[in-house]
C-alpha atoms as a PDB file:
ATOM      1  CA  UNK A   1       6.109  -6.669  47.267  1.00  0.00           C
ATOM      2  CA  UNK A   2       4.819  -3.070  46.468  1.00  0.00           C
ATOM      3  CA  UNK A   3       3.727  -2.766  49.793  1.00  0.00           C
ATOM      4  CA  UNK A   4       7.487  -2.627  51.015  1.00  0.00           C
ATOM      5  CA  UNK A   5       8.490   0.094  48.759  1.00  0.00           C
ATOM      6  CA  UNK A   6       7.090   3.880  49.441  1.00  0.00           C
ATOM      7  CA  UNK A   7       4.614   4.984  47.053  1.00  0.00           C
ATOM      8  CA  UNK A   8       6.281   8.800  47.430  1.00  0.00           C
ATOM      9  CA  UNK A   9      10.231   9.009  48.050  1.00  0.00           C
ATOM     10  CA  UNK A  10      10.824  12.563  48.659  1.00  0.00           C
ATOM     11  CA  UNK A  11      14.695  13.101  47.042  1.00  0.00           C
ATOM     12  CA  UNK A  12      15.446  10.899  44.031  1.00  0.00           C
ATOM     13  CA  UNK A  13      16.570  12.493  41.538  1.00  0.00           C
ATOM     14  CA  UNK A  14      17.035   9.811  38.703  1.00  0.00           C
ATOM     15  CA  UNK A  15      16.852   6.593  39.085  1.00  0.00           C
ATOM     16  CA  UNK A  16      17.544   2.995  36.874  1.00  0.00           C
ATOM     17  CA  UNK A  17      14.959   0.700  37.551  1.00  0.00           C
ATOM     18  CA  UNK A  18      13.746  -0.212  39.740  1.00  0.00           C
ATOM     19  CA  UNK A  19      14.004  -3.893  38.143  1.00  0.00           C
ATOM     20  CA  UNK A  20      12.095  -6.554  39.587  1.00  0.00           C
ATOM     21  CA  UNK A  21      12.594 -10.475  39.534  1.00  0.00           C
ATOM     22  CA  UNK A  22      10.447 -13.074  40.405  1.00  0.00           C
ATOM     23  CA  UNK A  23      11.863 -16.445  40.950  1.00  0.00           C
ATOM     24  CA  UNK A  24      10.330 -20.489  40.927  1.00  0.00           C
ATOM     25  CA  UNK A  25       9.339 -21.908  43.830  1.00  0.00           C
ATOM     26  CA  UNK A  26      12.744 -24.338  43.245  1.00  0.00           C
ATOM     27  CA  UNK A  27      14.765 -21.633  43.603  1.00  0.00           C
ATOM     28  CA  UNK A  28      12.909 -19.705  46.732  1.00  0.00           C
ATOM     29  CA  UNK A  29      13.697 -23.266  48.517  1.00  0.00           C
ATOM     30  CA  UNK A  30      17.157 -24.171  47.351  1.00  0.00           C
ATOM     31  CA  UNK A  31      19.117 -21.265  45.824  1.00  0.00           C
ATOM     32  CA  UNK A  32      19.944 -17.515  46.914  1.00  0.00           C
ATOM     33  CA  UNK A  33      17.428 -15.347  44.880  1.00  0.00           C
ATOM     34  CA  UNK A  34      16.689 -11.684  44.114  1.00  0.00           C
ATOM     35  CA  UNK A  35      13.383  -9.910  44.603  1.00  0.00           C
ATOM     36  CA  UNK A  36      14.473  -6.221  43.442  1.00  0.00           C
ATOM     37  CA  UNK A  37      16.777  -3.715  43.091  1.00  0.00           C
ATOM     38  CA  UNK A  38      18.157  -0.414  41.295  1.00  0.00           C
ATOM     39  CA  UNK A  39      20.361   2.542  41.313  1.00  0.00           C
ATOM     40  CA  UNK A  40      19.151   6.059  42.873  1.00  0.00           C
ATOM     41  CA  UNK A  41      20.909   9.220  42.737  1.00  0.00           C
ATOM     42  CA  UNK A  42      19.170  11.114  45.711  1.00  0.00           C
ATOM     43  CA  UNK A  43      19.594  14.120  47.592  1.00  0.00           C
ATOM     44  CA  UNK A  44      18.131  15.593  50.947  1.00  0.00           C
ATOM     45  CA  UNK A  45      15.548  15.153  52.099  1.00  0.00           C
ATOM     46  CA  UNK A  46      15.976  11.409  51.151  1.00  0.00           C
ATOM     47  CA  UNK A  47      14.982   8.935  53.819  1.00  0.00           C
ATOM     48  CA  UNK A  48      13.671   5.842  54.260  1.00  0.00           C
ATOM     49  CA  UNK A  49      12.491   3.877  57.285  1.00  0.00           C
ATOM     50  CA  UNK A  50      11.042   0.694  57.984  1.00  0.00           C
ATOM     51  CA  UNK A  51      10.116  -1.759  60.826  1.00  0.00           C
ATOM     52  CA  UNK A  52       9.859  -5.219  59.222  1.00  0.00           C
ATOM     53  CA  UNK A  53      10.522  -6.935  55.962  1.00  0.00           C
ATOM     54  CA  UNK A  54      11.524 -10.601  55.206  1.00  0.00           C
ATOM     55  CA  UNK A  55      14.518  -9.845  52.877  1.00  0.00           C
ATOM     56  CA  UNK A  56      17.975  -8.623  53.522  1.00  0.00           C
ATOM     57  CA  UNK A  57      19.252  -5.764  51.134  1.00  0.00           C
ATOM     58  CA  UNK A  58      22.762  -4.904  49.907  1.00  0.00           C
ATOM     59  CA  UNK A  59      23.929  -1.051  49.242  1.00  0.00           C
ATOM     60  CA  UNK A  60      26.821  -0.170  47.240  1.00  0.00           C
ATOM     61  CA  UNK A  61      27.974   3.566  47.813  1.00  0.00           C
ATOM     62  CA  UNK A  62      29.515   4.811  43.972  1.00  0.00           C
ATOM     63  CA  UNK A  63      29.615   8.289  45.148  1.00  0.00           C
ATOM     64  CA  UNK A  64      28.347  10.731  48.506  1.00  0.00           C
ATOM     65  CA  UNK A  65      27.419   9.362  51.897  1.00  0.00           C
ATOM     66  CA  UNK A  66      24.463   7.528  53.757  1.00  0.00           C
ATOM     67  CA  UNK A  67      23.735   7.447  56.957  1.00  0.00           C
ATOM     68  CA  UNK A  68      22.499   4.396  58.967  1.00  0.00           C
ATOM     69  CA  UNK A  69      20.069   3.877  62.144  1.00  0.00           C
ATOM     70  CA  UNK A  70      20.387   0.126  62.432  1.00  0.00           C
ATOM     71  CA  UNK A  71      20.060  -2.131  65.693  1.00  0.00           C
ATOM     72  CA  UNK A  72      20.681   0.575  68.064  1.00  0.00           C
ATOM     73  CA  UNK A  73      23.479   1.967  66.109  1.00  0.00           C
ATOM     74  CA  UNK A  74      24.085   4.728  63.788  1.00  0.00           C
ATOM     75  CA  UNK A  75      26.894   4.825  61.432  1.00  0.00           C
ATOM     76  CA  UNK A  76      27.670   5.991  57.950  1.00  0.00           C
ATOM     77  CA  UNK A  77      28.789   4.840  54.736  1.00  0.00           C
ATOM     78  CA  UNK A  78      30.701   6.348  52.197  1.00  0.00           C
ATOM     79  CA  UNK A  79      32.407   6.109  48.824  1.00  0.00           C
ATOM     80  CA  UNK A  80      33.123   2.324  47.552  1.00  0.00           C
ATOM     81  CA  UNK A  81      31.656   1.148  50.940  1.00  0.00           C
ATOM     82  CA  UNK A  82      29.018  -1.965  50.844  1.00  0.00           C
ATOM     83  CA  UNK A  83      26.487  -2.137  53.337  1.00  0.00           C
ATOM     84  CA  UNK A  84      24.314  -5.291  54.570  1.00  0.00           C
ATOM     85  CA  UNK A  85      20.996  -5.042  56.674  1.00  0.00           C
ATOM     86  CA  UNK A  86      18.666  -7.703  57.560  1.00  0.00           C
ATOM     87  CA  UNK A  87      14.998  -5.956  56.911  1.00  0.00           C
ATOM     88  CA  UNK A  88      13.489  -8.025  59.307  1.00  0.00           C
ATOM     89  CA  UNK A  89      15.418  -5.550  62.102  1.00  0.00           C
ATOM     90  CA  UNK A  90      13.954  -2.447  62.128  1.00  0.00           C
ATOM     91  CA  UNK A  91      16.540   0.426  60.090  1.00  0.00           C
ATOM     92  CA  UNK A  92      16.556   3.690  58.546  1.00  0.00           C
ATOM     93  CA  UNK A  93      18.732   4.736  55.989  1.00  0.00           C
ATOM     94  CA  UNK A  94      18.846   8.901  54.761  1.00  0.00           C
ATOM     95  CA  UNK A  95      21.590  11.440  53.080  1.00  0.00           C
ATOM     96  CA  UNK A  96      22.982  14.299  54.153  1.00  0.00           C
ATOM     97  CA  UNK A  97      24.538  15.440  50.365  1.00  0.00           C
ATOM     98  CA  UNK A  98      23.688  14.077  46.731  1.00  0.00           C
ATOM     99  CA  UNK A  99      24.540  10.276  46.950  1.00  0.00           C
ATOM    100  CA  UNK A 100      24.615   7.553  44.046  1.00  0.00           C
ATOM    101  CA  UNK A 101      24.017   4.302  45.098  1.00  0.00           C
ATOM    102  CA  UNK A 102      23.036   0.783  44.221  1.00  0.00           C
ATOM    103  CA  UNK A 103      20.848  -1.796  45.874  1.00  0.00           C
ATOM    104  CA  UNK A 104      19.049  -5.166  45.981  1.00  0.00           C
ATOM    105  CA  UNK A 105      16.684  -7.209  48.271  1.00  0.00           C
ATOM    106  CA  UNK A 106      17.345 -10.630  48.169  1.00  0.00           C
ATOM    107  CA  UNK A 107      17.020 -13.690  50.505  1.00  0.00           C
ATOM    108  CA  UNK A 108      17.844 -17.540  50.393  1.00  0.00           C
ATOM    109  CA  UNK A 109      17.599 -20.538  52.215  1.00  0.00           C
ATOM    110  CA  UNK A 110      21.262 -19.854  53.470  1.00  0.00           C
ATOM    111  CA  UNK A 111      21.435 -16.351  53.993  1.00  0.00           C
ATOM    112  CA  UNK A 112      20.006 -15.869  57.873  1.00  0.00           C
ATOM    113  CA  UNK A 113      23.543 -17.760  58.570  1.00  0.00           C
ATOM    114  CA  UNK A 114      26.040 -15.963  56.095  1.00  0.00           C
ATOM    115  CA  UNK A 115      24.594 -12.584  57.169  1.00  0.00           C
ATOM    116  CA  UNK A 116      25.055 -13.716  61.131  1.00  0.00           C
ATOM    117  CA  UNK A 117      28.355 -14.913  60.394  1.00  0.00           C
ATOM    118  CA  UNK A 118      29.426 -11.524  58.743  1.00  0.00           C
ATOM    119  CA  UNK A 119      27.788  -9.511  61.183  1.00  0.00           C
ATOM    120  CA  UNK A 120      29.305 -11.211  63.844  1.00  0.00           C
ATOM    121  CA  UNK A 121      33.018 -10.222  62.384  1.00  0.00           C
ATOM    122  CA  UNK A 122      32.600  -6.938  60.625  1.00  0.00           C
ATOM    123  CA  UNK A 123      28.846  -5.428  61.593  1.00  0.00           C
ATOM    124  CA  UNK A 124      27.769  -4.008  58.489  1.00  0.00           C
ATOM    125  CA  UNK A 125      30.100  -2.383  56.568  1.00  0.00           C
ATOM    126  CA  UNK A 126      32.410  -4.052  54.377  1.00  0.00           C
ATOM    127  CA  UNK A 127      34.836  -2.991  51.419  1.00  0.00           C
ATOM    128  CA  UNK A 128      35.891  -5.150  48.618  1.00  0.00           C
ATOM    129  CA  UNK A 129      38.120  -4.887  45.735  1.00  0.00           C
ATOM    130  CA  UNK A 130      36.510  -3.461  42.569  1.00  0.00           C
ATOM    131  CA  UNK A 131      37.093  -6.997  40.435  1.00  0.00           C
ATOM    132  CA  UNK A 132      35.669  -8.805  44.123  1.00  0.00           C
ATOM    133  CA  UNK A 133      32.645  -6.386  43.958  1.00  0.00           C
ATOM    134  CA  UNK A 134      30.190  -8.097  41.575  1.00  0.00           C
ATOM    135  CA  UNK A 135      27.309  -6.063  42.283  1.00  0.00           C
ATOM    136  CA  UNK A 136      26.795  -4.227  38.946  1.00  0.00           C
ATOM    137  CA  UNK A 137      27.279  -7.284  37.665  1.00  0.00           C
ATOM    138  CA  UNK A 138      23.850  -8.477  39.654  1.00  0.00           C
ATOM    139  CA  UNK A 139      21.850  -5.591  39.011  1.00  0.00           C
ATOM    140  CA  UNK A 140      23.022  -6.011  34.699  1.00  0.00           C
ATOM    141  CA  UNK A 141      21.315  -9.566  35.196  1.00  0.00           C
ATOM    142  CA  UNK A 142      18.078  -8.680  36.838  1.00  0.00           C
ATOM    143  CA  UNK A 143      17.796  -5.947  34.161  1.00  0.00           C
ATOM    144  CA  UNK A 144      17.995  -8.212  31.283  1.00  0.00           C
ATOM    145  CA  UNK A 145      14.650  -9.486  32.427  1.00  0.00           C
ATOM    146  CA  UNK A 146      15.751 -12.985  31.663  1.00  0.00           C
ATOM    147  CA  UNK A 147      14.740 -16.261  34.016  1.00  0.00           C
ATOM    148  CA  UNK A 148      18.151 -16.116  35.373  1.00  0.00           C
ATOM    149  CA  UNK A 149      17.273 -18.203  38.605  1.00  0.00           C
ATOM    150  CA  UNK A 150      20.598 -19.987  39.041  1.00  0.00           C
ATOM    151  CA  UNK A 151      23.215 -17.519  37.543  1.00  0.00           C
ATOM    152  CA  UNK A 152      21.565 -14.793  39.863  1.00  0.00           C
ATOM    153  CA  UNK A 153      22.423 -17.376  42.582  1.00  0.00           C
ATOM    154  CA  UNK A 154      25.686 -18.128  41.854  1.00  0.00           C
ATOM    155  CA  UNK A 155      26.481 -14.119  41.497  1.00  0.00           C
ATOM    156  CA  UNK A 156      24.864 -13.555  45.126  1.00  0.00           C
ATOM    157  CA  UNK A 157      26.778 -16.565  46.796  1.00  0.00           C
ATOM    158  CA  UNK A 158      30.199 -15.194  45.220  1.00  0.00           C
ATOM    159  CA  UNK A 159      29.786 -12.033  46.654  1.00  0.00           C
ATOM    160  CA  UNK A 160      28.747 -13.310  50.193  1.00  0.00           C
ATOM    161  CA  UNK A 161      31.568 -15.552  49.839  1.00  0.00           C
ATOM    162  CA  UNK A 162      33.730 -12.078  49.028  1.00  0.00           C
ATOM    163  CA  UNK A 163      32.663 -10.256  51.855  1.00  0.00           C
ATOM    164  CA  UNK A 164      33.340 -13.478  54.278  1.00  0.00           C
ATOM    165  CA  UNK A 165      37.069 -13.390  52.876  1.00  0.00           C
ATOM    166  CA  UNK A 166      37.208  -9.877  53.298  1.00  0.00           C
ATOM    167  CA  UNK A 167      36.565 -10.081  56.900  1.00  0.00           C
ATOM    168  CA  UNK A 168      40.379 -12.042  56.686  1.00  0.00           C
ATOM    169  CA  UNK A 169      43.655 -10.313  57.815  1.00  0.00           C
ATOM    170  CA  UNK A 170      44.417 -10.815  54.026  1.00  0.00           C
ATOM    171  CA  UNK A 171      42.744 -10.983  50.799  1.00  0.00           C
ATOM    172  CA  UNK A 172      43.836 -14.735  49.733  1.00  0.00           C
ATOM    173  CA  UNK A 173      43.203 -17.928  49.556  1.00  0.00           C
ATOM    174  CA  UNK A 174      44.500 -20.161  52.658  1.00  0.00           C
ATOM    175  CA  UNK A 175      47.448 -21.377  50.489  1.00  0.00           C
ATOM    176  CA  UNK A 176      48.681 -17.404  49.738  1.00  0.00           C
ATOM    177  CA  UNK A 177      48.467 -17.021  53.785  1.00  0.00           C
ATOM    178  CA  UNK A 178      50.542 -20.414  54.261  1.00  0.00           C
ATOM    179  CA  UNK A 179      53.137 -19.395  51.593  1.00  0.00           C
ATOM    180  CA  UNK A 180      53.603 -16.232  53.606  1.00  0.00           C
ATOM    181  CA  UNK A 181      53.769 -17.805  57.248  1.00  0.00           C
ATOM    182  CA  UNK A 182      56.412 -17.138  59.614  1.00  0.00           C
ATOM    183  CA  UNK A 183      59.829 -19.544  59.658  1.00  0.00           C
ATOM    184  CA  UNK A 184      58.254 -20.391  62.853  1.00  0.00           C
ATOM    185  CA  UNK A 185      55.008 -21.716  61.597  1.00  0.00           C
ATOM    186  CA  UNK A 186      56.437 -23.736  58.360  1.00  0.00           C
ATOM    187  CA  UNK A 187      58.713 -25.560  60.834  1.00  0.00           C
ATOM    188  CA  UNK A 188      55.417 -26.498  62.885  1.00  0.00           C
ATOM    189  CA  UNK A 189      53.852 -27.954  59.584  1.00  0.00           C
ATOM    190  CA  UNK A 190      56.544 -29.748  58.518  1.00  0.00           C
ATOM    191  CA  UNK A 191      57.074 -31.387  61.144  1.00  0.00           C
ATOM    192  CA  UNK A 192      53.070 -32.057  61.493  1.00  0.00           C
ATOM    193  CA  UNK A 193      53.448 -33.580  57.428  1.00  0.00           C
ATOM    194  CA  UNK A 194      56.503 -36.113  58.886  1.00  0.00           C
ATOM    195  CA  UNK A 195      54.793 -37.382  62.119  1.00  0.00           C
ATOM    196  CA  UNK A 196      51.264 -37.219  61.484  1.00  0.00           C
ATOM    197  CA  UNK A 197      51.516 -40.933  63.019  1.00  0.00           C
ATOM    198  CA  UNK A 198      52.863 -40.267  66.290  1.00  0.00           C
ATOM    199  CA  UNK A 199      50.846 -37.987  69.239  1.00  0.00           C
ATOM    200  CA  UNK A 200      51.239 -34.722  68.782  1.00  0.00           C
ATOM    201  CA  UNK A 201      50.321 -32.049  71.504  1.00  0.00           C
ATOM    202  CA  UNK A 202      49.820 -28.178  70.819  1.00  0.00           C
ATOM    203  CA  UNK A 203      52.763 -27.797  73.843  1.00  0.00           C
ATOM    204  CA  UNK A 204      54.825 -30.007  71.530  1.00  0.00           C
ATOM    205  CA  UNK A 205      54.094 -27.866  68.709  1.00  0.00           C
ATOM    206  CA  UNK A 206      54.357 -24.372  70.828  1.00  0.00           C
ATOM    207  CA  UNK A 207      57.890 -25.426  71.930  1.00  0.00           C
ATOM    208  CA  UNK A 208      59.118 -26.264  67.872  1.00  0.00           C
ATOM    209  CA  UNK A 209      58.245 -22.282  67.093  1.00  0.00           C
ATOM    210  CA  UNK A 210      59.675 -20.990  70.226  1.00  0.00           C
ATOM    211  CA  UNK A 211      56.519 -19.317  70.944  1.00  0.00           C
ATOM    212  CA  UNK A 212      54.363 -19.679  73.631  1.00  0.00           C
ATOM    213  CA  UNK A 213      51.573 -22.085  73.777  1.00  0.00           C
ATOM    214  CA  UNK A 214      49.049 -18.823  73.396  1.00  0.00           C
ATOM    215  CA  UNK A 215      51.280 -17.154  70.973  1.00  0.00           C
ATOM    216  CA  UNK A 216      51.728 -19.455  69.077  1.00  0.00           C
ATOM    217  CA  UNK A 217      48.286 -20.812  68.710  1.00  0.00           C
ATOM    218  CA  UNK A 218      47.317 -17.093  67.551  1.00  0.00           C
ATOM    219  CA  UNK A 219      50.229 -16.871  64.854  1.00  0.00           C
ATOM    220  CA  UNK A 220      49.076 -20.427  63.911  1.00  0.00           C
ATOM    221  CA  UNK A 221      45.641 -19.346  63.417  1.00  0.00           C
ATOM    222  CA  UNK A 222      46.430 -16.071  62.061  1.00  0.00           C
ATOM    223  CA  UNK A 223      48.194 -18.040  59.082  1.00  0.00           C
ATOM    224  CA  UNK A 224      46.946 -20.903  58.814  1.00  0.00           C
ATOM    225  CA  UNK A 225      42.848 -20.327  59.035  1.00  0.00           C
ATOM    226  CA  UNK A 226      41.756 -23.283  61.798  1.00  0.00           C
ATOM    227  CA  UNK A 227      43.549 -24.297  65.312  1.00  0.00           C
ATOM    228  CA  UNK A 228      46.506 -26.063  65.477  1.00  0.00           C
ATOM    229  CA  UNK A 229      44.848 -29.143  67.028  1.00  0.00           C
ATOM    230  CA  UNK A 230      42.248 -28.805  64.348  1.00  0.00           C
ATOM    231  CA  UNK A 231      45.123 -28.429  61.800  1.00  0.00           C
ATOM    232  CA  UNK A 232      46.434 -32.065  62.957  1.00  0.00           C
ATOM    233  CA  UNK A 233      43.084 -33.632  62.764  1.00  0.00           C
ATOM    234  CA  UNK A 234      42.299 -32.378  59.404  1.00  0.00           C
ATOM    235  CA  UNK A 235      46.009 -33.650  57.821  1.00  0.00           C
ATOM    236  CA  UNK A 236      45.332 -36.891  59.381  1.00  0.00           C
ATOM    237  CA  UNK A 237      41.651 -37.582  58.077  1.00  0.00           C
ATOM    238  CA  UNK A 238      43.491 -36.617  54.405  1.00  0.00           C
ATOM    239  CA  UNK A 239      46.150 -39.203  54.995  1.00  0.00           C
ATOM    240  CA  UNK A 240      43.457 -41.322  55.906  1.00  0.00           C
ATOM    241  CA  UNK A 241      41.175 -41.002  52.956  1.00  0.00           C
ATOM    242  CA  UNK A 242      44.169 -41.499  50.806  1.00  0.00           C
ATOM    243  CA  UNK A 243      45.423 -44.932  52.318  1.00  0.00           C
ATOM    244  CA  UNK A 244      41.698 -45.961  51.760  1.00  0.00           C
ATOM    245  CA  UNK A 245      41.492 -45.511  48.144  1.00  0.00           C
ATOM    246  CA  UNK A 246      45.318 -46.077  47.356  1.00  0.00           C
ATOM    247  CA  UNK A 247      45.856 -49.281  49.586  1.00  0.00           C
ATOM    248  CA  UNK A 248      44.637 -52.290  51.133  1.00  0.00           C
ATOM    249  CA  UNK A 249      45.554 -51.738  54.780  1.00  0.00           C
ATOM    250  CA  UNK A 250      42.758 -52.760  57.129  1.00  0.00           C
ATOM    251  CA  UNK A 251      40.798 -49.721  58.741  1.00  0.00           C
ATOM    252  CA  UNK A 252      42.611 -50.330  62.395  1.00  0.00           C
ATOM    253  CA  UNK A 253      45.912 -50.255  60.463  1.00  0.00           C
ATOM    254  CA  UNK A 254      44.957 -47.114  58.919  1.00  0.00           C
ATOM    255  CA  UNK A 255      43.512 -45.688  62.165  1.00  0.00           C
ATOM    256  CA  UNK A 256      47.145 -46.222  63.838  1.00  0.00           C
ATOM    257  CA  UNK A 257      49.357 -45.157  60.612  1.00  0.00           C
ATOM    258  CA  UNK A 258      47.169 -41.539  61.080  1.00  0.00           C
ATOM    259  CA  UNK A 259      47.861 -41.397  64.436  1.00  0.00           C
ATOM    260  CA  UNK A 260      44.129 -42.240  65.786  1.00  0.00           C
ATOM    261  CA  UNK A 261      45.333 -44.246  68.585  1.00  0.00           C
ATOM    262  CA  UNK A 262      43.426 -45.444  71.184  1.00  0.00           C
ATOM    263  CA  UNK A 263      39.787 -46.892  70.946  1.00  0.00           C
ATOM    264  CA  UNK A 264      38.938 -48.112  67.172  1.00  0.00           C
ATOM    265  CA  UNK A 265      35.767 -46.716  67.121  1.00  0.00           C
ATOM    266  CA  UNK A 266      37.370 -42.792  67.715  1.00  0.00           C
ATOM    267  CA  UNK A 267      38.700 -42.853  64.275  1.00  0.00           C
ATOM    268  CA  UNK A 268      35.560 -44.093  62.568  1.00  0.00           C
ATOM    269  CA  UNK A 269      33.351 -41.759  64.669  1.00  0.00           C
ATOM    270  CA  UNK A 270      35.725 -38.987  63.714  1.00  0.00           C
ATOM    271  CA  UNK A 271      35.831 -40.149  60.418  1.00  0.00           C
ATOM    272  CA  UNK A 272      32.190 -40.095  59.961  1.00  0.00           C
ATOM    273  CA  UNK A 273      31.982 -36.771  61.679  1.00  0.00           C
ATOM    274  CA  UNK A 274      34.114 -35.539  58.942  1.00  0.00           C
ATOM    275  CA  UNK A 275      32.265 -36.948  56.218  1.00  0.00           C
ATOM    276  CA  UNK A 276      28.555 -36.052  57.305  1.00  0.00           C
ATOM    277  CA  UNK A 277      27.896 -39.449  58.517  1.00  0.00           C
ATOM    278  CA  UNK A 278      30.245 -42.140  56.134  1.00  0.00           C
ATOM    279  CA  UNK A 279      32.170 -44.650  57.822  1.00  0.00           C
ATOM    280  CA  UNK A 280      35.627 -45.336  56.462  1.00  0.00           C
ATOM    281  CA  UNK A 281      34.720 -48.578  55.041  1.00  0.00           C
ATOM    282  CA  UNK A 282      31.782 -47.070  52.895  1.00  0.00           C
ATOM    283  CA  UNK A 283      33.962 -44.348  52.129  1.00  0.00           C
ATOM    284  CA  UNK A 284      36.536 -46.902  50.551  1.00  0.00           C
ATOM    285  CA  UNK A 285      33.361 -48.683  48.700  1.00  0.00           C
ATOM    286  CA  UNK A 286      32.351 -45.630  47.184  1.00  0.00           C
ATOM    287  CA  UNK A 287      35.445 -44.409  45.937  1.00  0.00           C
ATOM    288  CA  UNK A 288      35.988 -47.680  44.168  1.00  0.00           C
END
């Protein structure tokens, strides 16, 4: 890994670490991991630049500026902000004034698609609450020089799973957003909750808010985290695992009482689908 890190970095003036962690082969193949990090206090003419590495790294900007040259773009972050790169795209990273700041490297078997999901909503810059912002927290761990593997994981995932919810209109869980939907919108679902059975169409549904169909898919969204034809397929498949634990209906009585009418085999292929690959009638063995 020395290779990756410049033997002379013109412009630190202190630095804590940096601390290095090496983890098992287990843990390179299933888990999120950590290969280093530390926190520089650096000054002009601090600047770093490189083409390719297979890691992604994570800053954390406690006080100054940086400055960014990433995938044809150039941007800067400052105070409280938290920046993600993938090193495997070339970047370049320098300061303008003294700047405190905290990083790590780290990759995972998961990561390629949680950074491409992030990047895809918010580029690279993201800002979190400071009890959401568990990178101190991550950097404490790796400089206990403990085998950490999995609570190093588990620290990583929570804060990719931060900055995912952070790319939200709110801060909350899906259940906060629903408390706080429009009139409009709890009318929709409870009238979704009493005729889950019957066909339902998104015009139907449009016409109970008194919003139009594109409007009111938007609102629905906006609230309520998934379309609303997704919405209705999702409350149905619940209803459906229920009856199949709680009763002994047959599975094409169940597949009409959830509103899965037409061919039988729809509900158990979207059944399956929803249950990577387990047909309601396993499901109902298993859960037994």
């Amino acid at each position: 890994m020395n290779f990756y890190i410049p033997k002379v970095e013109p412009g630190i003036k202190s630095k804590k670490g940096l601390y290095f962690y090496e983890p098992s082969a287990l843990t390179k193949e299933l888990y999120f991991y950590l290969l280093w990090g530390g926190e520089y206090i650096v000054d002009v003419p601090y600047s770093i630049k490189r083409d390719y590495m297979n890691s992604f790294i994570i800053f954390f900007i406690k006080k100054g500026s940086m400055h960014f040259h990433y995938l044809d773009k150039t941007f800067v972050a400052s105070k409280n902000d938290i920046v993600l790169l993938d090193c495997k795209e070339k970047n370049n990273y320098y300061v303008t004034e003294e700047t405190t700041f905290q990083f790590f490297h780290f990759s995972g078997k998961h990561t390629q698609g949680m950074y491409n999901e992030l990047y895809k909503r918010k580029g690279c810059i993201f800002r979190l609450p400071a009890e959401k912002n568990n990178i101190p927290n991550i950097l404490s761990l790796i400089a206990s020089n403990q085998e950490i593997d999995f609570k190093i994981s588990l620290q990583i995932y929570e804060l990719l799973g931060n900055l995912l919810e952070s790319t939200r209109s709110t801060f909350e869980s899906r259940d906060a957003n629903v408390a706080k939907a429009p009139t409009e919108i709890q009318a929709v679902l409870t009238y979704i909750s009493e005729n889950f059975s019957s066909k339902i169409t998104v015009k139907q549904l449009s016409e109970i808010s008194n919003l139009s169909t594109y409007h009111f898919c938007r609102t629905f969204k906006k609230y309520i985290g998934t379309s609303p034809h997704q919405y209705v397929l999702n409350y149905r498949l619940i209803q459906a695992k229920n009856l199949l634990v709680e009763t002994n209906l047959s599975i094409e009585e169940i597949s009409i009482d959830c509103g899965f009418y037409g061919v039988g085999h729809f509900f158990i292929k979207v059944f399956s689908q929803s249950t990577d690959g387990i047909t309601p009638g396993k499901f109902r063995k298993l859960c037994f």
